[in-house]
Protein backbone atom coordinates (compact mmCIF):
# COMPACT_ATOMS: atom_id res chain seq x y z
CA UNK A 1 -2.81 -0.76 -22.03
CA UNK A 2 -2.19 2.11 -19.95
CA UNK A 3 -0.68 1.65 -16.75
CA UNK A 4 -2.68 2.14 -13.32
CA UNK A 5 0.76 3.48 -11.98
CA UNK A 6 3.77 4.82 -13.80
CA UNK A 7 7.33 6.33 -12.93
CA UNK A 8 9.42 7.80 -15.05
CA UNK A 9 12.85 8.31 -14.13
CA UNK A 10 11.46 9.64 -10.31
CA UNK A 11 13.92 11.53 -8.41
CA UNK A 12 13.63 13.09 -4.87
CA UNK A 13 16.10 15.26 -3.24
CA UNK A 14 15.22 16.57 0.59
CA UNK A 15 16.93 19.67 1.24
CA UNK A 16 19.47 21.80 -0.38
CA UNK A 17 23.44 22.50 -0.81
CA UNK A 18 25.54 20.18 1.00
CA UNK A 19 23.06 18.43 3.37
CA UNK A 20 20.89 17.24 0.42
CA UNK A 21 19.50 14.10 0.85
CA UNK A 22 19.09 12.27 -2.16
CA UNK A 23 16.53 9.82 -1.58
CA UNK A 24 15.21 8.33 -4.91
CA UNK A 25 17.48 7.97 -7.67
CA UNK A 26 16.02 7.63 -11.34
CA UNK A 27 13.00 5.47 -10.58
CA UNK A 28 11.15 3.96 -13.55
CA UNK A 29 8.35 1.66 -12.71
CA UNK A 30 5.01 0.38 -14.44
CA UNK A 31 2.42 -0.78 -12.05
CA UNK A 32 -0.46 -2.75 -14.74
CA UNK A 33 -4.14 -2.57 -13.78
CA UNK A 34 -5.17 -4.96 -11.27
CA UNK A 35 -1.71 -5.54 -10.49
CA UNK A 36 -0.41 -6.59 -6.58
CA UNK A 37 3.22 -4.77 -6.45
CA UNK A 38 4.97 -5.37 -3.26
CA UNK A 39 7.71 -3.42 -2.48
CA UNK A 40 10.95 -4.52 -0.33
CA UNK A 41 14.20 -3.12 0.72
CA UNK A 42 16.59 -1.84 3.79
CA UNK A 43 15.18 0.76 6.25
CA UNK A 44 15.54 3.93 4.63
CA UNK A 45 15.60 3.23 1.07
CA UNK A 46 12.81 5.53 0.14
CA UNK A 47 9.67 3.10 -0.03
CA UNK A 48 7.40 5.56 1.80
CA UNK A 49 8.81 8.35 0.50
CA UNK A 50 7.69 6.36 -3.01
CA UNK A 51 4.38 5.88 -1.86
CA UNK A 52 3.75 9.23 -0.59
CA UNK A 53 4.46 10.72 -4.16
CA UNK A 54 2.50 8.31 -5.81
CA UNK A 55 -0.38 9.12 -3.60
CA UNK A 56 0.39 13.12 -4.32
CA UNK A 57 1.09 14.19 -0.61
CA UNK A 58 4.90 15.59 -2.05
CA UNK A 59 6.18 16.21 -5.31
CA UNK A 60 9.19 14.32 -6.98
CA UNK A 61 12.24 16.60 -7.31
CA UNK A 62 13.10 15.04 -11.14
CA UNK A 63 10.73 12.66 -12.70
CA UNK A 64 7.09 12.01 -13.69
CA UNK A 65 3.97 10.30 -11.86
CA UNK A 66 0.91 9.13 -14.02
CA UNK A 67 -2.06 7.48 -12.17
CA UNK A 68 -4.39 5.73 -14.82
CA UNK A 69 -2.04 7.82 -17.43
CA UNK A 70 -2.81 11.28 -15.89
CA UNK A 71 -0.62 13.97 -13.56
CA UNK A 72 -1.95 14.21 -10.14
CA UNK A 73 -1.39 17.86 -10.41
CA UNK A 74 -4.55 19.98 -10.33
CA UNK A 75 -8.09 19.56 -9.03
CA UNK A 76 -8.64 17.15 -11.61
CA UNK A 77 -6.17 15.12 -10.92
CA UNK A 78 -6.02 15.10 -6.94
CA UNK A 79 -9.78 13.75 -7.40
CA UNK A 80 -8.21 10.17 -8.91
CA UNK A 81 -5.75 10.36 -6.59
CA UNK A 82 -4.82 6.77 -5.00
CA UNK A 83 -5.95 5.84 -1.74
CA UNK A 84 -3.22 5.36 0.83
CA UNK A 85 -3.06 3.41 4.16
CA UNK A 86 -0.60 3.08 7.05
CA UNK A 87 0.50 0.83 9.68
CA UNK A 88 -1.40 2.72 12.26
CA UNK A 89 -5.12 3.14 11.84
CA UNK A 90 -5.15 6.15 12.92
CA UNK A 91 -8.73 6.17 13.87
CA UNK A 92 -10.91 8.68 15.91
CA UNK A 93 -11.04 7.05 19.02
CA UNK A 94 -14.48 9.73 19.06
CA UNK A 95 -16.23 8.42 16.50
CA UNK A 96 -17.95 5.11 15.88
CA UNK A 97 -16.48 3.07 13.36
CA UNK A 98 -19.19 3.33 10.99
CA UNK A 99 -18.41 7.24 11.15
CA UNK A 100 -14.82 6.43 10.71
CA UNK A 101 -15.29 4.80 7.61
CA UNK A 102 -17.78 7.66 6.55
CA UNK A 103 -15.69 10.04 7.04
CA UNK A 104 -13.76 10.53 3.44
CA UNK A 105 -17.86 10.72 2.00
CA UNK A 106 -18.42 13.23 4.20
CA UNK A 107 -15.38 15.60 3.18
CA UNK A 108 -16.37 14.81 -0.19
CA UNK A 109 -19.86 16.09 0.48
CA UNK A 110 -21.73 12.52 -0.27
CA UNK A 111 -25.34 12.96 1.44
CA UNK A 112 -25.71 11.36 4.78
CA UNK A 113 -28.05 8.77 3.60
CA UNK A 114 -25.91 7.95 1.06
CA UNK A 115 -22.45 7.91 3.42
CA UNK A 116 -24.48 5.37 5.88
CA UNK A 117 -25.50 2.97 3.39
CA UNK A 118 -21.84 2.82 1.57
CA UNK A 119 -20.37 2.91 5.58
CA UNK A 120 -22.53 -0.39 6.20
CA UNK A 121 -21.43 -1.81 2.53
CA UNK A 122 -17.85 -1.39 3.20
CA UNK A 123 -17.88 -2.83 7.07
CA UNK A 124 -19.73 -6.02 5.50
CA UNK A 125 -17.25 -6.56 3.13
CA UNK A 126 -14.35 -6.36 5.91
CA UNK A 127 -17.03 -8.51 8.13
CA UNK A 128 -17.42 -6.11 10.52
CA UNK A 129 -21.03 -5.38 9.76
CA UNK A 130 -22.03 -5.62 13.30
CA UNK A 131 -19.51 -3.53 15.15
CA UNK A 132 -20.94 -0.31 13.03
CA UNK A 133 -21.80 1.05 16.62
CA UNK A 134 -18.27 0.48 18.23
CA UNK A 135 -15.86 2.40 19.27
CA UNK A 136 -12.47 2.02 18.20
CA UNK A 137 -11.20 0.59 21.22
CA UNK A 138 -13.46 -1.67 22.02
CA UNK A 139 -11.71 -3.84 18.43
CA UNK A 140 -8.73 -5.57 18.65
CA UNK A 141 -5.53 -4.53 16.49
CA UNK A 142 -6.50 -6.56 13.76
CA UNK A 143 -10.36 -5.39 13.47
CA UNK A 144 -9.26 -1.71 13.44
CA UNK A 145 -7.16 -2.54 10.23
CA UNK A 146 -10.23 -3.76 8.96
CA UNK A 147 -11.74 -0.77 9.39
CA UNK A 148 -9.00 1.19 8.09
CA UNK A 149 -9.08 -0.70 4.96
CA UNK A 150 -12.95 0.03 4.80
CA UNK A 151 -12.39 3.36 5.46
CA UNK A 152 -9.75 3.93 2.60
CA UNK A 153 -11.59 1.63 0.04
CA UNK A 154 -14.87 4.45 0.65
CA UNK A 155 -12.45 6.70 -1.71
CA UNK A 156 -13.10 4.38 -4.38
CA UNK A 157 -10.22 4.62 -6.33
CA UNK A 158 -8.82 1.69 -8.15
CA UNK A 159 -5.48 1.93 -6.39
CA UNK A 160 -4.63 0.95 -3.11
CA UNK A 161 -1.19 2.12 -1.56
CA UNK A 162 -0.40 0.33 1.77
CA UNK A 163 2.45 1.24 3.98
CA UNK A 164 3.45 -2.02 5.50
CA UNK A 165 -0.66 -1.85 7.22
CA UNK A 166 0.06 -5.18 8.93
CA UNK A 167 3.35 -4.93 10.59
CA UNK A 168 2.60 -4.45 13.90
CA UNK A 169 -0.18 -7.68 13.70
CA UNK A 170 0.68 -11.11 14.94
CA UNK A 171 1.84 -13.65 12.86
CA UNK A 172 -2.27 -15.49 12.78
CA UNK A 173 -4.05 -11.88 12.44
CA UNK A 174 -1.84 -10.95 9.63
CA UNK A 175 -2.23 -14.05 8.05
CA UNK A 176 -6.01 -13.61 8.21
CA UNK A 177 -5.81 -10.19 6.78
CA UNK A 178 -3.78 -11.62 3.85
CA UNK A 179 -6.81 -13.75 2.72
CA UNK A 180 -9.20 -10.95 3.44
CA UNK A 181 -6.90 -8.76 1.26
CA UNK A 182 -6.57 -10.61 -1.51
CA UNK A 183 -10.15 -11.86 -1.47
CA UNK A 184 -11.08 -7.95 -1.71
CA UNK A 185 -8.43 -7.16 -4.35
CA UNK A 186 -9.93 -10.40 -6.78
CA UNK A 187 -13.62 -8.85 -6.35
CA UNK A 188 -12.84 -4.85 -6.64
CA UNK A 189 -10.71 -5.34 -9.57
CA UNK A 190 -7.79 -2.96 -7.77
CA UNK A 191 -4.42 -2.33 -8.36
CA UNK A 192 -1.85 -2.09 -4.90
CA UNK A 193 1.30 -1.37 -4.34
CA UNK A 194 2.39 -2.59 -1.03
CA UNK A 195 5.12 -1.97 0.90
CA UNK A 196 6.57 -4.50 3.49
CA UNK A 197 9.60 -5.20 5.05
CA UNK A 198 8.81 -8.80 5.81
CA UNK A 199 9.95 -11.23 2.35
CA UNK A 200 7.67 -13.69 3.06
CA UNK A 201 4.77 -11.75 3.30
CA UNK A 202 5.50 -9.97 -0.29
CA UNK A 203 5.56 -13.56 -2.14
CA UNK A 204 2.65 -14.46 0.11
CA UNK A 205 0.93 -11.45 -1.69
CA UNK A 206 2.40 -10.16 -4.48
CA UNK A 207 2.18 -11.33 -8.78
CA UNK A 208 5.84 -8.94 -8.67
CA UNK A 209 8.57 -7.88 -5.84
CA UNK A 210 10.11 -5.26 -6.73
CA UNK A 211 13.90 -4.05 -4.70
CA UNK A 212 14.93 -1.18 -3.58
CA UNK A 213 18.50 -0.45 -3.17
CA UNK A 214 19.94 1.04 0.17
CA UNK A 215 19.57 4.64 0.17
CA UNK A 216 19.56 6.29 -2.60
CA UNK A 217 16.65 4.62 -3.60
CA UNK A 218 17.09 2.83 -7.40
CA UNK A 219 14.86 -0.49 -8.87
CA UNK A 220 17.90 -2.94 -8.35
CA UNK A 221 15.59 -6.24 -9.09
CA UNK A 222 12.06 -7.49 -9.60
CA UNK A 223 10.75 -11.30 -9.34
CA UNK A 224 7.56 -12.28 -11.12
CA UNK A 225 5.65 -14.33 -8.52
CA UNK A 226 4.44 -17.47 -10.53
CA UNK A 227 3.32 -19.27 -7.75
CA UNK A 228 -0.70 -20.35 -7.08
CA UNK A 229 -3.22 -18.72 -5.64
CA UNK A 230 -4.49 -18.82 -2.71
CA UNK A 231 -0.57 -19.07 -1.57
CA UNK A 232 0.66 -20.34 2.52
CA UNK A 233 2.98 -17.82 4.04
CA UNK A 234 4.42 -20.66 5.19
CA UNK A 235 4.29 -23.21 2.21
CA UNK A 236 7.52 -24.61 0.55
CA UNK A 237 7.57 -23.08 -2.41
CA UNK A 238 6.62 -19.44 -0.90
CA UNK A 239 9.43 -20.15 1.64
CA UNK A 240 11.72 -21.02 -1.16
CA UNK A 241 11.24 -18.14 -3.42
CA UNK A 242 11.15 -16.00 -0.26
CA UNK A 243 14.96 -16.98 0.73
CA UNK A 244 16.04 -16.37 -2.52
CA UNK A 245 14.89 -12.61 -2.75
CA UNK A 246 16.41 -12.16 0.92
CA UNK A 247 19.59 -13.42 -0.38
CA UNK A 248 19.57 -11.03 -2.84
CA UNK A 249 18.32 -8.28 -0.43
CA UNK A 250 21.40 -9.17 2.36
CA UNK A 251 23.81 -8.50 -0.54
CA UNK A 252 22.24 -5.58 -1.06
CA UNK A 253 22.58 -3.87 2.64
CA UNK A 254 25.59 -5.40 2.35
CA UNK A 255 26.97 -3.73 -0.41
CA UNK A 256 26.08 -0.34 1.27
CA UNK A 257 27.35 -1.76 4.63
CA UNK A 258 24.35 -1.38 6.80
């Protein structure tokens, strides 16, 4: 089977001489289709900078990237590139939030008939079918994630990369948007790769967890996640796994003192 995501030996260097920064270092990793990869690790250990090159904004320094076994190099390839969100919505507070979400149809040139009806698919499936004529402030924190989820799932790719898109929820929203993630994951088929530095919320998501070391970035561990689904954040056995991987993680910042 061909992997939806695959790293071989990924390097990146920023800069040059003696104020290079290496960080990744040598990164081999095999996302599987319809696969849920979280990511963990210290600040700084190159888990954006990850995602960013697997969603083609920047080029590794050493390395290859294949999405669904091709290069994202070239027309052809930017076209399957992965769809990528962030912690902040970064919504046009101008537009509606039906026009938000149609907004990646319309730079791809999708008719507007066509980029209404797809708009109103994707806000029912976030349940926010009704707010189509809001504006982005009028939502709480939690409803404009929705829509930025809507928004990025209008690229219709099969893989989803999220930049810890929850972190700056409370503890009850997030929750909510765990079940509303994972209930949209099971019925799209997609693969995600998920970055997050909260423990609990990777085995609360995740089939694998995958560390990062402390800057230079390097695959130091991965833990299968063999637990049931649907999972409690807060369930013994989540909590249990969950302390064991942040054991591992503490000796990790502490081996590279901070």
């Amino acid at each position: 089977m061909t992997a939806a995501v695959a790293l071989n030996s990924v390097s990146k260097v920023y800069g040059h001489g003696p104020r290079a920064l290496l960080a990744l270092d040598r990164i081999s990793l095999a996302v599987q289709p319809g696969e849920f990869v979280c990511l963990v690790g210290a600040s700084g250990c190159g888990k954006s900078t990850l995602l960013s090159l697997v969603a083609g904004l920047d080029r590794p320094s050493a390395g290859t990237i294949l999405v669904g076994g091709r290069s994202l190099s070239g027309d052809a390839g930017r076209s399957q590139a992965p769809g990528l969100m962030f912690q902040d919505p970064a919504l046009f507070p101008w537009l509606t939030v039906a026009a938000n979400v149609e907004l990646p149809l319309r730079l791809r040139g999708v008719p507007r008939p066509e980029r209404q009806r797809r708009s109103a698919e994707l806000l029912d499936t976030v349940h926010l079918g009704e707010f189509g004529r809001s504006r982005p402030h009028e939502l709480s924190g939690g409803m404009r994630q929705r829509v930025a989820l809507a928004r990025t799932l209008a690229l219709d790719t099969p893989v989803l990369l999220m930049d810890e898109p929850f972190g700056a929820l409370d503890a009850m929203t997030r929750d909510l948007l765990h079940d509303e993630l994972e209930r949209i994951w099971v019925e799209r088929k997609l693969t995600i790769v998920f970055v997050t530095h909260n423990v609990r919320e990777a085995v609360r998501l995740a089939d694998r967890v995958v560390l990062l070391s402390s800057r230079p970035g390097r695959v130091v561990w991965e833990q299968p996640v063999d637990l049931p689904r649907p999972r409690r954040i807060d369930s013994a056995a989540a909590a249990t796994l969950a302390a064991e991987i942040t054991d591992r993680l503490r000796t990790e910042v502490a081996r590279h003192g901070g």
